[in-house]
C-alpha atoms as a PDB file:
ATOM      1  CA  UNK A   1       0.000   0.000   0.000  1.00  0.00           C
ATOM      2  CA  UNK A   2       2.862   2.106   0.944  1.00  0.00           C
ATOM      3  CA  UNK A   3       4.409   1.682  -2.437  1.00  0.00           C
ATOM      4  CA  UNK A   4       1.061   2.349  -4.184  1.00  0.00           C
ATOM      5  CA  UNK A   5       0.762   5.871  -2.442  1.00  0.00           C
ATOM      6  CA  UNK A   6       3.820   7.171  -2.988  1.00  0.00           C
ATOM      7  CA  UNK A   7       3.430   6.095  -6.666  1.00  0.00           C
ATOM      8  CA  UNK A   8       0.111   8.189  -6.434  1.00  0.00           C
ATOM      9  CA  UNK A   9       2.014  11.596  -5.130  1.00  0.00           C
ATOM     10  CA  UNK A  10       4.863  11.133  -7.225  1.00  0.00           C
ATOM     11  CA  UNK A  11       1.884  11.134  -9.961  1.00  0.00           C
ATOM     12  CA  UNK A  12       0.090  14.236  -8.640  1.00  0.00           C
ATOM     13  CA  UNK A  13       3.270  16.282  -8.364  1.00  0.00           C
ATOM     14  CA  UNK A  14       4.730  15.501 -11.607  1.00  0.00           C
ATOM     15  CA  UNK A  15       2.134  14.826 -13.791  1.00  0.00           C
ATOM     16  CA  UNK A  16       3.857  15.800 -17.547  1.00  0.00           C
ATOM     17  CA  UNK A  17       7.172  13.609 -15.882  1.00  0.00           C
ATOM     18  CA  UNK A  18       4.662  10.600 -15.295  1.00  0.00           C
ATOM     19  CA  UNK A  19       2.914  11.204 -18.938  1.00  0.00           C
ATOM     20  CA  UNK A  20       6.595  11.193 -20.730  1.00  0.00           C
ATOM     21  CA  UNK A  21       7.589   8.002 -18.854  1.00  0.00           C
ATOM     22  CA  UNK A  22       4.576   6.369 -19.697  1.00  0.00           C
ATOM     23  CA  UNK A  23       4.483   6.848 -23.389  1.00  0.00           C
ATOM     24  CA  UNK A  24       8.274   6.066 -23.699  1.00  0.00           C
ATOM     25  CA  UNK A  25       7.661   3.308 -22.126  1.00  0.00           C
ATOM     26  CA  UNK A  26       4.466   2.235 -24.122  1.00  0.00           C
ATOM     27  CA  UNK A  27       6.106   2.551 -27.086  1.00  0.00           C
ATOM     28  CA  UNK A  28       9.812   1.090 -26.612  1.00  0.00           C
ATOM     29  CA  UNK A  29       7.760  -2.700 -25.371  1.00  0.00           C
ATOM     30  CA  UNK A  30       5.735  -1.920 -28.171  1.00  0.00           C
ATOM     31  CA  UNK A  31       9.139  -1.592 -30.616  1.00  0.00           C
ATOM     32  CA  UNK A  32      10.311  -4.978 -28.632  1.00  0.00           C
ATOM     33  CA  UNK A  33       6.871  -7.349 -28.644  1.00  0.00           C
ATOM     34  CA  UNK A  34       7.185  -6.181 -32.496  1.00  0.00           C
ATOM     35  CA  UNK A  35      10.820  -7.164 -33.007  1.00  0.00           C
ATOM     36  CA  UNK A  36      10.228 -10.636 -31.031  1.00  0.00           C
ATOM     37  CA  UNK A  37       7.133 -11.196 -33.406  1.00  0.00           C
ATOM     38  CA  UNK A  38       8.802 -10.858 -36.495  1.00  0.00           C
ATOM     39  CA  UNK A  39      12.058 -13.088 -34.937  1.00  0.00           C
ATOM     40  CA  UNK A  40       9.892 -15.460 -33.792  1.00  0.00           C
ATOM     41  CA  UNK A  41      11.093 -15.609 -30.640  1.00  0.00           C
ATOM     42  CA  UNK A  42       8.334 -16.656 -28.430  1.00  0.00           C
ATOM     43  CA  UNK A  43       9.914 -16.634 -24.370  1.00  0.00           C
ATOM     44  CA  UNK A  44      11.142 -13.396 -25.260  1.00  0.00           C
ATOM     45  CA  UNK A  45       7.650 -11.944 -26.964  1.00  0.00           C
ATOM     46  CA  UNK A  46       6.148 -13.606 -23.182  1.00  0.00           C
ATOM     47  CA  UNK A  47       9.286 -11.839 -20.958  1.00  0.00           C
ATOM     48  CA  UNK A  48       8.080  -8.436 -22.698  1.00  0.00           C
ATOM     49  CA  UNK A  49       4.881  -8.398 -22.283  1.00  0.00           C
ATOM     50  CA  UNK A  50       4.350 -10.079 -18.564  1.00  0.00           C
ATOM     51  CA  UNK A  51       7.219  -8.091 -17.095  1.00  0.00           C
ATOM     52  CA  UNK A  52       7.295  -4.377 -16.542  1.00  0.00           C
ATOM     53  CA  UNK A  53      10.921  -2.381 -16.668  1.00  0.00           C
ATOM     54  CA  UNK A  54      10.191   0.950 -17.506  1.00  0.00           C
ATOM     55  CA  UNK A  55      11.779  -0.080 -20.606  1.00  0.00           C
ATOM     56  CA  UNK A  56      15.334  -0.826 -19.617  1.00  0.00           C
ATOM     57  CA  UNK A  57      14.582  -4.667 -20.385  1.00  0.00           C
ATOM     58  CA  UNK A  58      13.182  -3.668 -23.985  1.00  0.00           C
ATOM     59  CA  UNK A  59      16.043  -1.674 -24.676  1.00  0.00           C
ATOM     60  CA  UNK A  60      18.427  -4.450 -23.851  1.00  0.00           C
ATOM     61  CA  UNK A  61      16.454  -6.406 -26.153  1.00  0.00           C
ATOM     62  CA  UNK A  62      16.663  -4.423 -29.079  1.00  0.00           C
ATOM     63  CA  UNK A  63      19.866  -3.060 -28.676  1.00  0.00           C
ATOM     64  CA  UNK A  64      21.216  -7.157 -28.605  1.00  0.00           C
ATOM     65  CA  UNK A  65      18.979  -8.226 -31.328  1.00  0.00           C
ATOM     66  CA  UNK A  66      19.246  -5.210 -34.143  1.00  0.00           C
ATOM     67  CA  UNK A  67      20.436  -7.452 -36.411  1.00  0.00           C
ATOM     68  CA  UNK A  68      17.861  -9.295 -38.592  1.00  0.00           C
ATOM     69  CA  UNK A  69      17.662 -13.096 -37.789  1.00  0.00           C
ATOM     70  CA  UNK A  70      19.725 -14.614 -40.793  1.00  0.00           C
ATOM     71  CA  UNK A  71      18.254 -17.717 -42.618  1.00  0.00           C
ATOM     72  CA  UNK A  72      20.001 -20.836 -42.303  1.00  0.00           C
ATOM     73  CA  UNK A  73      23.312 -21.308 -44.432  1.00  0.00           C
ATOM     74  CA  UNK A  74      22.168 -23.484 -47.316  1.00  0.00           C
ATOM     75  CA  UNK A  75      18.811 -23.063 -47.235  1.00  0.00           C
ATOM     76  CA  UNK A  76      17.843 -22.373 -50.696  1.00  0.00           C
ATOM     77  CA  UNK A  77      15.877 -18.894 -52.178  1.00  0.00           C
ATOM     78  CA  UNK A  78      12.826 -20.036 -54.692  1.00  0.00           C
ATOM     79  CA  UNK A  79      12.253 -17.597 -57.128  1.00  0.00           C
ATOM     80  CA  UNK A  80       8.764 -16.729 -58.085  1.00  0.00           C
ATOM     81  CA  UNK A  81       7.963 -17.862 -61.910  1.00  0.00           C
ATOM     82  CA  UNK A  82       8.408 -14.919 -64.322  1.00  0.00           C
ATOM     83  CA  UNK A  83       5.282 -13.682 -65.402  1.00  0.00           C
ATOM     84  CA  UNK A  84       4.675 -13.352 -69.108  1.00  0.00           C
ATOM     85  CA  UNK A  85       3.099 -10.552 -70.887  1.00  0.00           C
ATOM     86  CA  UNK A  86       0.516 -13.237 -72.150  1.00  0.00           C
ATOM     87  CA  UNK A  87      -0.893 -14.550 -68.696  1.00  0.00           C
ATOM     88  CA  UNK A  88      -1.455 -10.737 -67.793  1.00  0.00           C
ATOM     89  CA  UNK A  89      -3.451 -10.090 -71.302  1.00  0.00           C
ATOM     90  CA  UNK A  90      -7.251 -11.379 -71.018  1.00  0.00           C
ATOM     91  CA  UNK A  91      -9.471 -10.981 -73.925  1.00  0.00           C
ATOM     92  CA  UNK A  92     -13.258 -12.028 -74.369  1.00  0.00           C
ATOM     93  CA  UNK A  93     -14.078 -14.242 -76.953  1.00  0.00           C
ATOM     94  CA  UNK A  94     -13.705 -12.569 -80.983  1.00  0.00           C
ATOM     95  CA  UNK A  95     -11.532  -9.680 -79.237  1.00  0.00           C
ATOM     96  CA  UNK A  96      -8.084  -9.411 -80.481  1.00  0.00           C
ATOM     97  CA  UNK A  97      -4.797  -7.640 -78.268  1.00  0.00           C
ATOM     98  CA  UNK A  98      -2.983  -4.521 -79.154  1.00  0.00           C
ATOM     99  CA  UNK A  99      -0.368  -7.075 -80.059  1.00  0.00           C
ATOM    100  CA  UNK A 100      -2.308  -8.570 -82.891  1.00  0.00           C
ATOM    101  CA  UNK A 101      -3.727  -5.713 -84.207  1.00  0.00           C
ATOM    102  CA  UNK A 102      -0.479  -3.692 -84.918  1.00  0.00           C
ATOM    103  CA  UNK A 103       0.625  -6.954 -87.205  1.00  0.00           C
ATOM    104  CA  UNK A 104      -2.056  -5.443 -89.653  1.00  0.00           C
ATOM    105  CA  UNK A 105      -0.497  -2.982 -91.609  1.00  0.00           C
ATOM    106  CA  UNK A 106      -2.836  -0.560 -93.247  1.00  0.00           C
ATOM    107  CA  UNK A 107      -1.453   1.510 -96.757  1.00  0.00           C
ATOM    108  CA  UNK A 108      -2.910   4.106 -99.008  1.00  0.00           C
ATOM    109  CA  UNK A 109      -3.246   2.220-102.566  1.00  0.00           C
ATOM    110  CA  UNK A 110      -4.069   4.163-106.029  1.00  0.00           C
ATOM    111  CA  UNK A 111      -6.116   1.963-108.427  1.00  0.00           C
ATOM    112  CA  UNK A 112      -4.468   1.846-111.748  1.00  0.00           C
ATOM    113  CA  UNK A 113      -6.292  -0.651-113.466  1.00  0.00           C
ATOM    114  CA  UNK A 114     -10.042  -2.361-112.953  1.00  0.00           C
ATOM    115  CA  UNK A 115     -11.593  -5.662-114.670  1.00  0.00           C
ATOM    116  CA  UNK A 116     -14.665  -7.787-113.872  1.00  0.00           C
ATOM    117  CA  UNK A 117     -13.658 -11.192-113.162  1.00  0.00           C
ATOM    118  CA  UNK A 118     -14.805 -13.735-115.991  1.00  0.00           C
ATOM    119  CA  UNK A 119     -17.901 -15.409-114.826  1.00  0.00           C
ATOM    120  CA  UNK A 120     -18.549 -13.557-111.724  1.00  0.00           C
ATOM    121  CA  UNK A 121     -20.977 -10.631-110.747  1.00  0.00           C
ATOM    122  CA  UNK A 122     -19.414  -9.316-107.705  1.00  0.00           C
ATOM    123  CA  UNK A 123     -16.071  -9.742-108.117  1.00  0.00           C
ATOM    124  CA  UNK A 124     -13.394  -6.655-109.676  1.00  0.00           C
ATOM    125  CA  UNK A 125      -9.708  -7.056-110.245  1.00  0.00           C
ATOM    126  CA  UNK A 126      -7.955  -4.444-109.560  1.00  0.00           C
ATOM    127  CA  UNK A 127      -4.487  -3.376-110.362  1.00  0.00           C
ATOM    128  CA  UNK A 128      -2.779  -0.838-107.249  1.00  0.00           C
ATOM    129  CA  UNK A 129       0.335   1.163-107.194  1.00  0.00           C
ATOM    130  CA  UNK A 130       1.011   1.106-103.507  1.00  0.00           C
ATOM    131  CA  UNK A 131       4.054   2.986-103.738  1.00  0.00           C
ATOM    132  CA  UNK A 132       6.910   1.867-105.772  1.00  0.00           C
ATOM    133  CA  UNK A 133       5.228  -1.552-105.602  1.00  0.00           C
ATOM    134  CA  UNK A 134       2.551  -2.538-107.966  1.00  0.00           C
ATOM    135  CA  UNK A 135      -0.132  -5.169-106.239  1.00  0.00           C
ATOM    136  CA  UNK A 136      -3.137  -7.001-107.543  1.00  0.00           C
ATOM    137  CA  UNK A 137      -5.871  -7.229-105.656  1.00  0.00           C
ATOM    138  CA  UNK A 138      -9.508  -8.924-106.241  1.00  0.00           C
ATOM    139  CA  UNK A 139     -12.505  -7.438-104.409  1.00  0.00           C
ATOM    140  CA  UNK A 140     -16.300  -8.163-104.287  1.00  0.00           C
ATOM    141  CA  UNK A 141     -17.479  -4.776-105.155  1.00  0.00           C
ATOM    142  CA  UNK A 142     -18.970  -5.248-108.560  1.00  0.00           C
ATOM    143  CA  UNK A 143     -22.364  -5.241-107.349  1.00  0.00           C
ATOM    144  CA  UNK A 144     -21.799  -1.347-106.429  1.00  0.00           C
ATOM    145  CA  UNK A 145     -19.190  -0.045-108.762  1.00  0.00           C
ATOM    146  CA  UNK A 146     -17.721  -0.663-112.259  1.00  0.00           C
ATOM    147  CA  UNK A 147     -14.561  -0.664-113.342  1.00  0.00           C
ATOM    148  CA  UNK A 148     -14.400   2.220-115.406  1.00  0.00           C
ATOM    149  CA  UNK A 149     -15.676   4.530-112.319  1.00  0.00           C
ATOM    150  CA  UNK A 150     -12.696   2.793-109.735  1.00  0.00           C
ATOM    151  CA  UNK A 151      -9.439   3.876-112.105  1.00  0.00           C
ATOM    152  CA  UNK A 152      -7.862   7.065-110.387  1.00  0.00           C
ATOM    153  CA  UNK A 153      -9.318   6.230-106.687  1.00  0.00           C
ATOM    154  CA  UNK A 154      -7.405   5.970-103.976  1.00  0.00           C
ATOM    155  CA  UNK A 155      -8.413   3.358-101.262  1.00  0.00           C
ATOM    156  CA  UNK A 156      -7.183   1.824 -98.278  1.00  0.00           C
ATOM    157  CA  UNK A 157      -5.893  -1.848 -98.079  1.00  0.00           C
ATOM    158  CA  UNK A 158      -4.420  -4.656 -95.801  1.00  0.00           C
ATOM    159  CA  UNK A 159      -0.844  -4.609 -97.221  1.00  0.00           C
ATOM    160  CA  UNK A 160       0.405  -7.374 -95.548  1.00  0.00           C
ATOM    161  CA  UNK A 161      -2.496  -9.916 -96.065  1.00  0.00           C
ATOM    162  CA  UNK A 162      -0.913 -13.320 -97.162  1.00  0.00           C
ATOM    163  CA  UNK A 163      -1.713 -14.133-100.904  1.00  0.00           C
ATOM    164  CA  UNK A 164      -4.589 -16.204-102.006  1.00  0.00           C
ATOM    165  CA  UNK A 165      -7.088 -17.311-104.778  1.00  0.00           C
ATOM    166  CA  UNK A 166     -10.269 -16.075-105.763  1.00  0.00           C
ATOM    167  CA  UNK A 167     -11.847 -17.982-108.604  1.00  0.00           C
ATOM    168  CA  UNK A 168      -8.488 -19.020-110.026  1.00  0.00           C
ATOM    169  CA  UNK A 169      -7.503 -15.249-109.970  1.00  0.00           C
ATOM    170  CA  UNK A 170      -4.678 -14.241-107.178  1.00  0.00           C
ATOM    171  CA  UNK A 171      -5.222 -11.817-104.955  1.00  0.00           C
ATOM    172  CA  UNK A 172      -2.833 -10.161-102.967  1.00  0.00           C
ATOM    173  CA  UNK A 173      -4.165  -8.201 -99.875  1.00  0.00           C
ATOM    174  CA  UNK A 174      -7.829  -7.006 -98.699  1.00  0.00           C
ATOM    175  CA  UNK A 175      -9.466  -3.390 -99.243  1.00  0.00           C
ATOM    176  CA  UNK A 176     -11.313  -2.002 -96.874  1.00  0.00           C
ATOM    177  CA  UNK A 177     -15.094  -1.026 -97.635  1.00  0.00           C
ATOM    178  CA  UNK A 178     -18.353   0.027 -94.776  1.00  0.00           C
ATOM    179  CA  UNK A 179     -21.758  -1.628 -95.393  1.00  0.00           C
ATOM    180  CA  UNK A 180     -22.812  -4.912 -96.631  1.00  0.00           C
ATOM    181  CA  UNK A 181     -21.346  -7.258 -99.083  1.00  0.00           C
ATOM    182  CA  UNK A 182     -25.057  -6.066-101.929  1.00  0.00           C
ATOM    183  CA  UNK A 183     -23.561  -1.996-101.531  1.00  0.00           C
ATOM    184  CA  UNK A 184     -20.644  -1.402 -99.827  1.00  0.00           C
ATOM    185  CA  UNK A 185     -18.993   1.994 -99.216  1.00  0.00           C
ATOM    186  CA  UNK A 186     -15.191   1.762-100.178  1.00  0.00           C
ATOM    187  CA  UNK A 187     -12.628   3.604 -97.547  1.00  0.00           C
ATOM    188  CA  UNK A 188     -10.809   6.591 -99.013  1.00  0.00           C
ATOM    189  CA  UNK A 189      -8.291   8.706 -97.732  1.00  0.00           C
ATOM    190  CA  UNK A 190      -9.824  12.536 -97.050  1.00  0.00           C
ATOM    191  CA  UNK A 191      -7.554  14.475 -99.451  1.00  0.00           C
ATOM    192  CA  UNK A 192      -4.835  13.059-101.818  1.00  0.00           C
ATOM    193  CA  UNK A 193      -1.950  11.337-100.235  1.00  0.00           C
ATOM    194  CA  UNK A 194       0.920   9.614-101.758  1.00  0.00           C
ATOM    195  CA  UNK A 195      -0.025   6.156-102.122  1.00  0.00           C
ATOM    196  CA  UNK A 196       1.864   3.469-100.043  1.00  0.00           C
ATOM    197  CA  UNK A 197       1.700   6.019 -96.846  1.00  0.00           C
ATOM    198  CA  UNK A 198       0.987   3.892 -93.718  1.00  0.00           C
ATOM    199  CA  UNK A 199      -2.550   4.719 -92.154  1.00  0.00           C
ATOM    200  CA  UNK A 200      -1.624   4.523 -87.999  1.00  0.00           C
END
């Protein structure tokens, strides 16, 4: 009891003294119950917290343990896997990355030449100077333009569109056109432009 009141004048007479000790001590066990967390160290996590020093005890403790705990000699680090720009690209189904689509590469072509296509209604062959390279191309158009009125224009094609057949006739890229397959609207550039200029 004795002990207890002279702890409770020491506290009336001193008051900002008492505060100060308190909070340093507060917060040096808290510093030391958080070091002997992360180390593990469980009788010293208990010795903190059940015993009361005024924080001589703590700062033993963290003065003799500063060091971080050091793994054992051979035990081995595992890396994580490397992540791939694929596994963080998602796409819904008929959606295509920014990947694939700058593969396409899009050019300003001038139509030199136009023919119909022997037995075949829809389908135009066209002759393009896409700059110094000349490129024949066969598009299913004829329903909505003729030959004579496609000489001179200058369209927009896939340049880099792997060769194939159409009717026994090679064709050799894609154009681009709006609207349906009975009238479509063929892509042209706003005002004159060299042809073979890359549309970004």
């Amino acid at each position: 009891m004795e002990i207890q009141y002279l702890l409770f004048i020491f506290i009336l007479n001193h008051p900002i003294e008492f505060l100060l000790l308190f909070i340093w001590a507060f917060t040096i066990k808290g510093a030391a119950l958080l070091r002997a967390f992360e180390r593990k160290e469980k009788v010293w996590f208990v010795v903190l917290l059940l015993i009361n020093t005024l924080g001589i005890l703590e700062v033993y403790y963290l003065y003799t343990k500063r060091q971080p705990k050091v793994a054992a000699k051979h035990e081995k680090l595992v890396e994580a896997p490397a992540v791939t720009k694929e596994e963080h690209t998602t796409t819904n189904e008929g959606e295509i990355t920014y990947d694939d689509f700058a593969k396409v590469e899009l050019k300003v072509a001038k139509i030199m030449e136009a023919e119909r296509v022997v037995k075949s209604e829809k389908l135009i062959k066209l002759q393009l100077e896409v700059g110094d390279e000349k490129r024949q191309i066969v598009a299913g158009i004829g329903k909505a333009y003729g030959p004579e009125e496609l000489v001179g224009k200058e369209i927009i094609i896939v340049a880099n569109l792997a060769p194939r057949a159409l009717m026994g006739v090679e064709s050799h890229g894609m154009l681009l056109a709006a609207g349906g397959a009975e009238n479509p609207v063929l892509l042209t550039p706003e005002k004159d432009i060299e042809s073979g200029a890359k549309v970004k």
